[in-house]
PDB file of N, CA and C in Angstrom:
ATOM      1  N   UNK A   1       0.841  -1.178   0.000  1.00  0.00           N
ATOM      2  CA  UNK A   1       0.000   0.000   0.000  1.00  0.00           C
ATOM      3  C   UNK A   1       0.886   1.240   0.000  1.00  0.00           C
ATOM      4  N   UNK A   2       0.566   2.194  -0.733  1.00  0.00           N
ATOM      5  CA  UNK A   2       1.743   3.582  -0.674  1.00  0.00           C
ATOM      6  C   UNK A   2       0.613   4.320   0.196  1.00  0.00           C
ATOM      7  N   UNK A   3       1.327   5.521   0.800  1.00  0.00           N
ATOM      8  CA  UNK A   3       0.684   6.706   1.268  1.00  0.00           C
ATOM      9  C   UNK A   3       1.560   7.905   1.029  1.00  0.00           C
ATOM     10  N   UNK A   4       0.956   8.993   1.551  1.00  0.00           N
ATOM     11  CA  UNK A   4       1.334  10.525   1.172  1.00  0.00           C
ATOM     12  C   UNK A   4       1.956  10.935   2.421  1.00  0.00           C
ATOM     13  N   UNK A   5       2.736  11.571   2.142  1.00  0.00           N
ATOM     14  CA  UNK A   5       3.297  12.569   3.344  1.00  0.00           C
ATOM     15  C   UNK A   5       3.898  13.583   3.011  1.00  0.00           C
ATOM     16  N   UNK A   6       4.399  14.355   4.174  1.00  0.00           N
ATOM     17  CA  UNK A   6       4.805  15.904   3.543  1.00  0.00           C
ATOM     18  C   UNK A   6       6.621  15.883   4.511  1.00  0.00           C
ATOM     19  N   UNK A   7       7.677  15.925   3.747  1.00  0.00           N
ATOM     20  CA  UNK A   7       8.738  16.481   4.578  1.00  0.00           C
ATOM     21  C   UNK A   7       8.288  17.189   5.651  1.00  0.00           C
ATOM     22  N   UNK A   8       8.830  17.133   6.776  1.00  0.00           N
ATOM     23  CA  UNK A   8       9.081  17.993   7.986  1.00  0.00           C
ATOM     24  C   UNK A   8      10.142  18.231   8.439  1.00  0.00           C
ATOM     25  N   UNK A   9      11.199  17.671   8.137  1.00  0.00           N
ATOM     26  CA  UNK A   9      12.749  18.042   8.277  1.00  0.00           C
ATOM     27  C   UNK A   9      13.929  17.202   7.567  1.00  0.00           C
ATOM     28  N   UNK A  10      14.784  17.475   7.300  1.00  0.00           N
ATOM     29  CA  UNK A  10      15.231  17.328   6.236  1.00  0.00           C
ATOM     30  C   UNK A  10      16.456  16.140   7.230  1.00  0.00           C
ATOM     31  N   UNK A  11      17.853  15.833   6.154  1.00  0.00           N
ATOM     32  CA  UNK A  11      18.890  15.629   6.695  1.00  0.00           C
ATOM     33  C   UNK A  11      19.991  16.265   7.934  1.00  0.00           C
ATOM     34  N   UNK A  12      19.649  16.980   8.485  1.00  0.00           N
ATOM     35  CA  UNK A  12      20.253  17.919   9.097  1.00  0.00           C
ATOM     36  C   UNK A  12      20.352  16.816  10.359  1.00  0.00           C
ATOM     37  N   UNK A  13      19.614  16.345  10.492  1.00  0.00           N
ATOM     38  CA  UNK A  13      19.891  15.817  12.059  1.00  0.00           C
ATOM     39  C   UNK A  13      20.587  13.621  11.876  1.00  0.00           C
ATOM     40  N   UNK A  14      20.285  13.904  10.611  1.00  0.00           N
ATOM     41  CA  UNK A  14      20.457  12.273  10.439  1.00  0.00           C
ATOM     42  C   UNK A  14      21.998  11.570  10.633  1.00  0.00           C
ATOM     43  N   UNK A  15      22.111  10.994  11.790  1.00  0.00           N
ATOM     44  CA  UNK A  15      22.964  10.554  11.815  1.00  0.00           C
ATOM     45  C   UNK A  15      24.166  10.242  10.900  1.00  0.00           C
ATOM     46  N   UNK A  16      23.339   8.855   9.918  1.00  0.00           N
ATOM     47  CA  UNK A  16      24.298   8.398   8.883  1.00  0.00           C
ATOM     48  C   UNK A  16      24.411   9.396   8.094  1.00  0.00           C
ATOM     49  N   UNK A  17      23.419  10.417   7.351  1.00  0.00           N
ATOM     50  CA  UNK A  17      24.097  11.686   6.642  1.00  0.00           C
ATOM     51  C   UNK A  17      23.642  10.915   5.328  1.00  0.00           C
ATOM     52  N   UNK A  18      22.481  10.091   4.935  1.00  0.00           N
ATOM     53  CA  UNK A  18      22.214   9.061   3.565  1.00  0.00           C
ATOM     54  C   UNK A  18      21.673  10.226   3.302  1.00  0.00           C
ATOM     55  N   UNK A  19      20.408  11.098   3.365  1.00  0.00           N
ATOM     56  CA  UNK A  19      19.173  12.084   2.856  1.00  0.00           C
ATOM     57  C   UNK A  19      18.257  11.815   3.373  1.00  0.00           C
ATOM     58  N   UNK A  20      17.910  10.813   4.448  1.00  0.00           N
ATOM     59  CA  UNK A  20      16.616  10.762   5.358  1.00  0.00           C
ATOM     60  C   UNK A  20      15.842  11.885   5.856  1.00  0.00           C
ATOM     61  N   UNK A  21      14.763  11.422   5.865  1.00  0.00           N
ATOM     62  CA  UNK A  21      13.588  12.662   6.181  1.00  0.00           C
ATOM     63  C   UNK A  21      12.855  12.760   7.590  1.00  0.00           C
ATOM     64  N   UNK A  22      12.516  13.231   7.760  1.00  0.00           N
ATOM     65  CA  UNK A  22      11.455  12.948   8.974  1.00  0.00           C
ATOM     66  C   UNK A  22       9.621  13.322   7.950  1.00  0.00           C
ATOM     67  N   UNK A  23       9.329  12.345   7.844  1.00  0.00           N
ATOM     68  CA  UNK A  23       7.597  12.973   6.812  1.00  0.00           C
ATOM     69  C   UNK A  23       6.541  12.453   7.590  1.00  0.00           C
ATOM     70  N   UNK A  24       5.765  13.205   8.126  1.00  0.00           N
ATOM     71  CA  UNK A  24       4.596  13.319   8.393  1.00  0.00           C
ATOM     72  C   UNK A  24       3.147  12.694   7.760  1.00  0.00           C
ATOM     73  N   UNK A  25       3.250  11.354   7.716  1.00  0.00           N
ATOM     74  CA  UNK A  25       2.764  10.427   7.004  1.00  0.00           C
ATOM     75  C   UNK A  25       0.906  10.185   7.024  1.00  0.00           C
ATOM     76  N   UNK A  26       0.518  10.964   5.914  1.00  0.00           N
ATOM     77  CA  UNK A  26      -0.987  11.173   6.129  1.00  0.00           C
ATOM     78  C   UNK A  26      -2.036   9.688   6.254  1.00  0.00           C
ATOM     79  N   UNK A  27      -3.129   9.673   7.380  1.00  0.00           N
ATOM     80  CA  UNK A  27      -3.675   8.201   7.251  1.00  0.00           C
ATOM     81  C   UNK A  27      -2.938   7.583   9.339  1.00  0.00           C
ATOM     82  N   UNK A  28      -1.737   7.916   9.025  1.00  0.00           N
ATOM     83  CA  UNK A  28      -0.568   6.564   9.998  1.00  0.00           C
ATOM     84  C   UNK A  28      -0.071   7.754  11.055  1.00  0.00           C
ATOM     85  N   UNK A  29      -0.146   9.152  10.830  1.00  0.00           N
ATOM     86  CA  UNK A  29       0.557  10.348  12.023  1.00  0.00           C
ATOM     87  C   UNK A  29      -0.183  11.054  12.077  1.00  0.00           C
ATOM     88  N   UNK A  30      -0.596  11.586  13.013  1.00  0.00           N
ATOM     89  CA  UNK A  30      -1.725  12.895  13.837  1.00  0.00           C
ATOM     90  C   UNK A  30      -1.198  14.158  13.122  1.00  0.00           C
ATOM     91  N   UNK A  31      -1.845  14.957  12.797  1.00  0.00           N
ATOM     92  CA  UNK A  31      -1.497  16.555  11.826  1.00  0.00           C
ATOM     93  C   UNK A  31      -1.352  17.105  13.471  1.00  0.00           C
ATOM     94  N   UNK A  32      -1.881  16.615  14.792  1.00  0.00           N
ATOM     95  CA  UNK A  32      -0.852  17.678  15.973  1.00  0.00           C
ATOM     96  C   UNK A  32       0.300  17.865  16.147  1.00  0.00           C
ATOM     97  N   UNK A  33       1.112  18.597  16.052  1.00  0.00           N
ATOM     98  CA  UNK A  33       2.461  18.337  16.321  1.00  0.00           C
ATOM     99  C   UNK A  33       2.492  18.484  18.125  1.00  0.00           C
ATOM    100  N   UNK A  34       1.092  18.763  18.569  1.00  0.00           N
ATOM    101  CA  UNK A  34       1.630  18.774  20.635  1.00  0.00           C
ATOM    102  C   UNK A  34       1.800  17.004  20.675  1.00  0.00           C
ATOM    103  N   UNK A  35       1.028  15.817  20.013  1.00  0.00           N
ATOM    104  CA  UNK A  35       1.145  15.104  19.781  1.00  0.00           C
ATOM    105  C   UNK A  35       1.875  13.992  19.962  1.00  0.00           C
ATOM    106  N   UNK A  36       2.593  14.616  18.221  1.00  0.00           N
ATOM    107  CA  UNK A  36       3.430  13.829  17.961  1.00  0.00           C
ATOM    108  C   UNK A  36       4.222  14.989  17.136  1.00  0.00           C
ATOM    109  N   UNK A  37       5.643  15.279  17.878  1.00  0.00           N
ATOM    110  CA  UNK A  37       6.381  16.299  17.093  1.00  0.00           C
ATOM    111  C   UNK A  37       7.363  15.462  16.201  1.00  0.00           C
ATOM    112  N   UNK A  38       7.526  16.730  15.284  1.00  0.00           N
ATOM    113  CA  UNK A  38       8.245  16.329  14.331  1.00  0.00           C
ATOM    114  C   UNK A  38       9.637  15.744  14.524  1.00  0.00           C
ATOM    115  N   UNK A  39      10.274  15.711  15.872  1.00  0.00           N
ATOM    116  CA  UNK A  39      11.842  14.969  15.700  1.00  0.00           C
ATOM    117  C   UNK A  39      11.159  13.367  16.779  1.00  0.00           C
ATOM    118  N   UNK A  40      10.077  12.925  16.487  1.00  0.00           N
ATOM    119  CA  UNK A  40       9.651  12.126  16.925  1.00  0.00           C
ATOM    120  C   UNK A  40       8.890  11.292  16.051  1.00  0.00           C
ATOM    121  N   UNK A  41       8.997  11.786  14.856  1.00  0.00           N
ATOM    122  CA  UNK A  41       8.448  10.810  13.358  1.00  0.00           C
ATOM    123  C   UNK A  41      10.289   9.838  13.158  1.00  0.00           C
ATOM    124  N   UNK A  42       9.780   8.886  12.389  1.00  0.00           N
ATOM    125  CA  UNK A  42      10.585   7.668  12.122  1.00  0.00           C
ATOM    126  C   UNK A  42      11.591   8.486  11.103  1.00  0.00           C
ATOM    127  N   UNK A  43      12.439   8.020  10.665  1.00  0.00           N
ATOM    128  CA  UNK A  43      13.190   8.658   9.546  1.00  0.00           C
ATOM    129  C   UNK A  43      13.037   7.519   8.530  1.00  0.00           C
ATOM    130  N   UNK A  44      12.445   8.643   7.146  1.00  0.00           N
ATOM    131  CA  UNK A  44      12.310   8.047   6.110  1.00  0.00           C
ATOM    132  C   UNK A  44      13.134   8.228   4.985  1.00  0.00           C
ATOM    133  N   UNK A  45      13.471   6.818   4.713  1.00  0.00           N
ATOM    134  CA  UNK A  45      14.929   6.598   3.750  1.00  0.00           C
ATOM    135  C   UNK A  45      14.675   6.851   2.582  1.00  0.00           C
ATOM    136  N   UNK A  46      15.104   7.909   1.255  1.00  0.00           N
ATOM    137  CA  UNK A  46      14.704   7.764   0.218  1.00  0.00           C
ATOM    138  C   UNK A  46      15.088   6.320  -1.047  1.00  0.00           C
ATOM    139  N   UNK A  47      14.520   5.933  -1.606  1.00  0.00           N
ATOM    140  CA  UNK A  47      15.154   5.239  -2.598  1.00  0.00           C
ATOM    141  C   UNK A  47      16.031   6.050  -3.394  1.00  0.00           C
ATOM    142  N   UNK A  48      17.095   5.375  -3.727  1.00  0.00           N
ATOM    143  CA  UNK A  48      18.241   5.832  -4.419  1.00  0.00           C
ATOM    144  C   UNK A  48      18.290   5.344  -5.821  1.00  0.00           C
ATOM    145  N   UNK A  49      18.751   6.144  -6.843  1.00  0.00           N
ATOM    146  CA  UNK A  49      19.200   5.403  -8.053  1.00  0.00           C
ATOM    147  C   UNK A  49      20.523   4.533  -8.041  1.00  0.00           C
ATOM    148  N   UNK A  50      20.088   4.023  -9.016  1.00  0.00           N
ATOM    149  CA  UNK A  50      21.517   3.303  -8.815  1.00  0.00           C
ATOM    150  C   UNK A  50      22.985   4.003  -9.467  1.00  0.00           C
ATOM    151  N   UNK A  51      22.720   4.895  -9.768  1.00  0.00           N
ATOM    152  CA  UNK A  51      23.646   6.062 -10.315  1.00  0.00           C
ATOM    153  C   UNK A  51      24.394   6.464  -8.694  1.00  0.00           C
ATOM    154  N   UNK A  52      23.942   6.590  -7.907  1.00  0.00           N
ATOM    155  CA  UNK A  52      24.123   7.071  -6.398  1.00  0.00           C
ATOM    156  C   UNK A  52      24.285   6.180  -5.509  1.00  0.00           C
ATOM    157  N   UNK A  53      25.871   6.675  -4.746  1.00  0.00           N
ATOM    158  CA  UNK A  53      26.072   5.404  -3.849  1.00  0.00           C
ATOM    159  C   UNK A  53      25.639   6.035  -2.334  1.00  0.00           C
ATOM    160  N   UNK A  54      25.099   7.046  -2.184  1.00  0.00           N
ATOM    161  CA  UNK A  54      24.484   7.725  -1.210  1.00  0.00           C
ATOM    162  C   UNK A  54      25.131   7.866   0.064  1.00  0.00           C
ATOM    163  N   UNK A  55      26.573   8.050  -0.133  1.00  0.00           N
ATOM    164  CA  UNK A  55      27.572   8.031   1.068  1.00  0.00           C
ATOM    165  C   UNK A  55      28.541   8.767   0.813  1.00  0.00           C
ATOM    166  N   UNK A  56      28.836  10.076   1.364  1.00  0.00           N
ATOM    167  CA  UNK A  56      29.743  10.576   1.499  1.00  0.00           C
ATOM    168  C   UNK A  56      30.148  11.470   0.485  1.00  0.00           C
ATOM    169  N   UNK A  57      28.885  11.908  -0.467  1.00  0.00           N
ATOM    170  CA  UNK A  57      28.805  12.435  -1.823  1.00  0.00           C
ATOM    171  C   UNK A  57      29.107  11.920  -3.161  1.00  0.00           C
ATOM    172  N   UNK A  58      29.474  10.617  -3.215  1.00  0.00           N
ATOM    173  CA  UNK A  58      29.537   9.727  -3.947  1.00  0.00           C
ATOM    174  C   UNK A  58      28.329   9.711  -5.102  1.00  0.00           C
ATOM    175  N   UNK A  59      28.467   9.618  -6.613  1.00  0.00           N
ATOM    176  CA  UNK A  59      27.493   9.596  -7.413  1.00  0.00           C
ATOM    177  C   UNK A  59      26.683  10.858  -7.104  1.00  0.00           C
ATOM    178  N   UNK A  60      25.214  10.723  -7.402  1.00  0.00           N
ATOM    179  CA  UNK A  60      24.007  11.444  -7.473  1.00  0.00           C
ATOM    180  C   UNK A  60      23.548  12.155  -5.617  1.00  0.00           C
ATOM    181  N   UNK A  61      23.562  12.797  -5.654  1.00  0.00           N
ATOM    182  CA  UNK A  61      23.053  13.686  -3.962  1.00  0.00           C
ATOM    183  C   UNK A  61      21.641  13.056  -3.794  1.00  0.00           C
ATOM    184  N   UNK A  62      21.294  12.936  -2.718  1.00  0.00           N
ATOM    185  CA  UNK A  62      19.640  12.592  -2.304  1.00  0.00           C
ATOM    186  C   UNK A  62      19.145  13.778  -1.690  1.00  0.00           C
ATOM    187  N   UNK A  63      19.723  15.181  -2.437  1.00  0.00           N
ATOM    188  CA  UNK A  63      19.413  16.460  -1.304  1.00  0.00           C
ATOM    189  C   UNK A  63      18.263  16.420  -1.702  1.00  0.00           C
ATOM    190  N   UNK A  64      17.545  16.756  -2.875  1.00  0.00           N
ATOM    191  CA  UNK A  64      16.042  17.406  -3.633  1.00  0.00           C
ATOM    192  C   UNK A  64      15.097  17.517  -2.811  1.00  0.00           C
ATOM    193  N   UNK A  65      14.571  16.869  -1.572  1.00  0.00           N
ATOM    194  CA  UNK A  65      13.733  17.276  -1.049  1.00  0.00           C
ATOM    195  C   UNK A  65      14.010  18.170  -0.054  1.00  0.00           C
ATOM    196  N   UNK A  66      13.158  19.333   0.248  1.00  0.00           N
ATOM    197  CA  UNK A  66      12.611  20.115   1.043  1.00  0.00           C
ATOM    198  C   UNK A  66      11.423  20.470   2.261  1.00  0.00           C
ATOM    199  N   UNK A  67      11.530  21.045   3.220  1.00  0.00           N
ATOM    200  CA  UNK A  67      10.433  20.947   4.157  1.00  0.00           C
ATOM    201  C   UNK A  67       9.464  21.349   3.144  1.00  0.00           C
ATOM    202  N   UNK A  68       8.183  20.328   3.833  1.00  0.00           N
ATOM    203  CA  UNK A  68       7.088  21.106   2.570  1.00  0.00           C
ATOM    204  C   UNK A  68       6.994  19.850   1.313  1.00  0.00           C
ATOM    205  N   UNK A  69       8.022  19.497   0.504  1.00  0.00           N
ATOM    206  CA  UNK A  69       8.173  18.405  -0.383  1.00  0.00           C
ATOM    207  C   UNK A  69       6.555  17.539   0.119  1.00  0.00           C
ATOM    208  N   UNK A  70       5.747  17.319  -0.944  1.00  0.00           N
ATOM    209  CA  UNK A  70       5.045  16.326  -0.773  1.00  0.00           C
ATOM    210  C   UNK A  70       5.439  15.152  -1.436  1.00  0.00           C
ATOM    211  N   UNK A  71       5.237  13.719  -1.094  1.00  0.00           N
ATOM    212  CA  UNK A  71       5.986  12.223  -1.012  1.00  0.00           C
ATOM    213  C   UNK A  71       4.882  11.424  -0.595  1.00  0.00           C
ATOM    214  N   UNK A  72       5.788  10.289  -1.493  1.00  0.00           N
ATOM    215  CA  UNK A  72       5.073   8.492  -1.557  1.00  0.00           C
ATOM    216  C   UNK A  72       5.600   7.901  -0.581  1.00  0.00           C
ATOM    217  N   UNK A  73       5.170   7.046   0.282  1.00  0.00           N
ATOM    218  CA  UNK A  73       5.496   6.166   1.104  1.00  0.00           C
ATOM    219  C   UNK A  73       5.257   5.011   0.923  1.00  0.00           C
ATOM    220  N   UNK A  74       5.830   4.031   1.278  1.00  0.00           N
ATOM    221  CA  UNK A  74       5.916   2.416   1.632  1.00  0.00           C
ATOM    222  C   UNK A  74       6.568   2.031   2.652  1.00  0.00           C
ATOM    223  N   UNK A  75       6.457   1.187   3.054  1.00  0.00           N
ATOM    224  CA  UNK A  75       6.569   0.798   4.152  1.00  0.00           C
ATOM    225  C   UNK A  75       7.320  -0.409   3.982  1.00  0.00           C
ATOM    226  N   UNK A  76       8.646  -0.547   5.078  1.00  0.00           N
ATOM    227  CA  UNK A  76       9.540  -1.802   4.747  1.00  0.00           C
ATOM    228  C   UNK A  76       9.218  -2.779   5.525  1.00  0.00           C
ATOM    229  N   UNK A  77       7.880  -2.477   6.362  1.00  0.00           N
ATOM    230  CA  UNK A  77       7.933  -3.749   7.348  1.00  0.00           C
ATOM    231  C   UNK A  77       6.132  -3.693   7.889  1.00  0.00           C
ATOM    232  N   UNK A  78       5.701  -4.729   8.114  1.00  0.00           N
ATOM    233  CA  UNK A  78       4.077  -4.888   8.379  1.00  0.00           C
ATOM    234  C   UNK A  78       3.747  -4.290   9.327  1.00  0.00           C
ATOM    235  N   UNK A  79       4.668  -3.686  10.158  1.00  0.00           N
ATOM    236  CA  UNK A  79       3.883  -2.569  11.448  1.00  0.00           C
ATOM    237  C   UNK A  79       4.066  -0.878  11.348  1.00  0.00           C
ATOM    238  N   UNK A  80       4.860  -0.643   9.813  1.00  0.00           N
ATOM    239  CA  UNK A  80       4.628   0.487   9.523  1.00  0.00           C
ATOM    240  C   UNK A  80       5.865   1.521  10.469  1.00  0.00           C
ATOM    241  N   UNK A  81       6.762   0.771  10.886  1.00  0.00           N
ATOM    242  CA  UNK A  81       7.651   1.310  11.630  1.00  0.00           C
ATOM    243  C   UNK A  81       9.318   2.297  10.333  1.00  0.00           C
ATOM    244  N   UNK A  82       9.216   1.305   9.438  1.00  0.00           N
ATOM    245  CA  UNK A  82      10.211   1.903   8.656  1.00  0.00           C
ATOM    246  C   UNK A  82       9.808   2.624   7.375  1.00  0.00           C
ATOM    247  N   UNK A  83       9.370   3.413   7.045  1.00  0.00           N
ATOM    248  CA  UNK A  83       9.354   4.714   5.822  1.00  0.00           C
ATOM    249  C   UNK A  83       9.916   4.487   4.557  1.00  0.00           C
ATOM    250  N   UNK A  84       9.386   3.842   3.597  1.00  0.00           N
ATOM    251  CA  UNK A  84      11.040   4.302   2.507  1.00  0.00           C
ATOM    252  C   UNK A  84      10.008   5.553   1.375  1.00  0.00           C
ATOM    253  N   UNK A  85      10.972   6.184   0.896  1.00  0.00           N
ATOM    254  CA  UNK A  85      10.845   7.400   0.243  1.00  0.00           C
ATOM    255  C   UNK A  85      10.176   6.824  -1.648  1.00  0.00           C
ATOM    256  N   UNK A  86       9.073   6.907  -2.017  1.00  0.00           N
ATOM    257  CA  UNK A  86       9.475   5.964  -3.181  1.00  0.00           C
ATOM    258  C   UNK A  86       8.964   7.523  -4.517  1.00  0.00           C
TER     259      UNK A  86
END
């Protein structure tokens, strides 16, 4: 099943530094942010081309999205815990 979501913060805080998002996943996350704030959404991994080795600036950048960016979701696992960017 895909769903919609909207960026809410970008790479800035992501550990590994791949282009992960934090998105606000319409249907599966509350539009409150008293809620559920935004550095408390899952981080969602974008799919990569295969042109891009997504490490360390290698190949193609995964910057393009922006707060705001509206996005496809899927889900890597049956409880909806992991995000991927599609």
């Amino acid at each position: 099943m895909l769903y919609f979501g909207v960026v809410e913060s970008r790479s800035v805080g992501d550990p590994y530094k791949i282009g992960r998002c934090k998105v606000r996943i319409i249907g599966i996350h509350t539009d409150d942010k008293n809620i559920l704030k935004t550095d408390d959404l899952p981080w969602a991994t974008p799919i990569l081309s295969t042109s891009s080795a997504g490490v360390d600036g290698i190949g193609t950048s995964p910057t393009g999205l922006v707060e705001g960016s509206w996005v496809v979701i899927q889900f890597a696992d049956e409880f909806k815990q992991i995000p991927i960017i599609i």
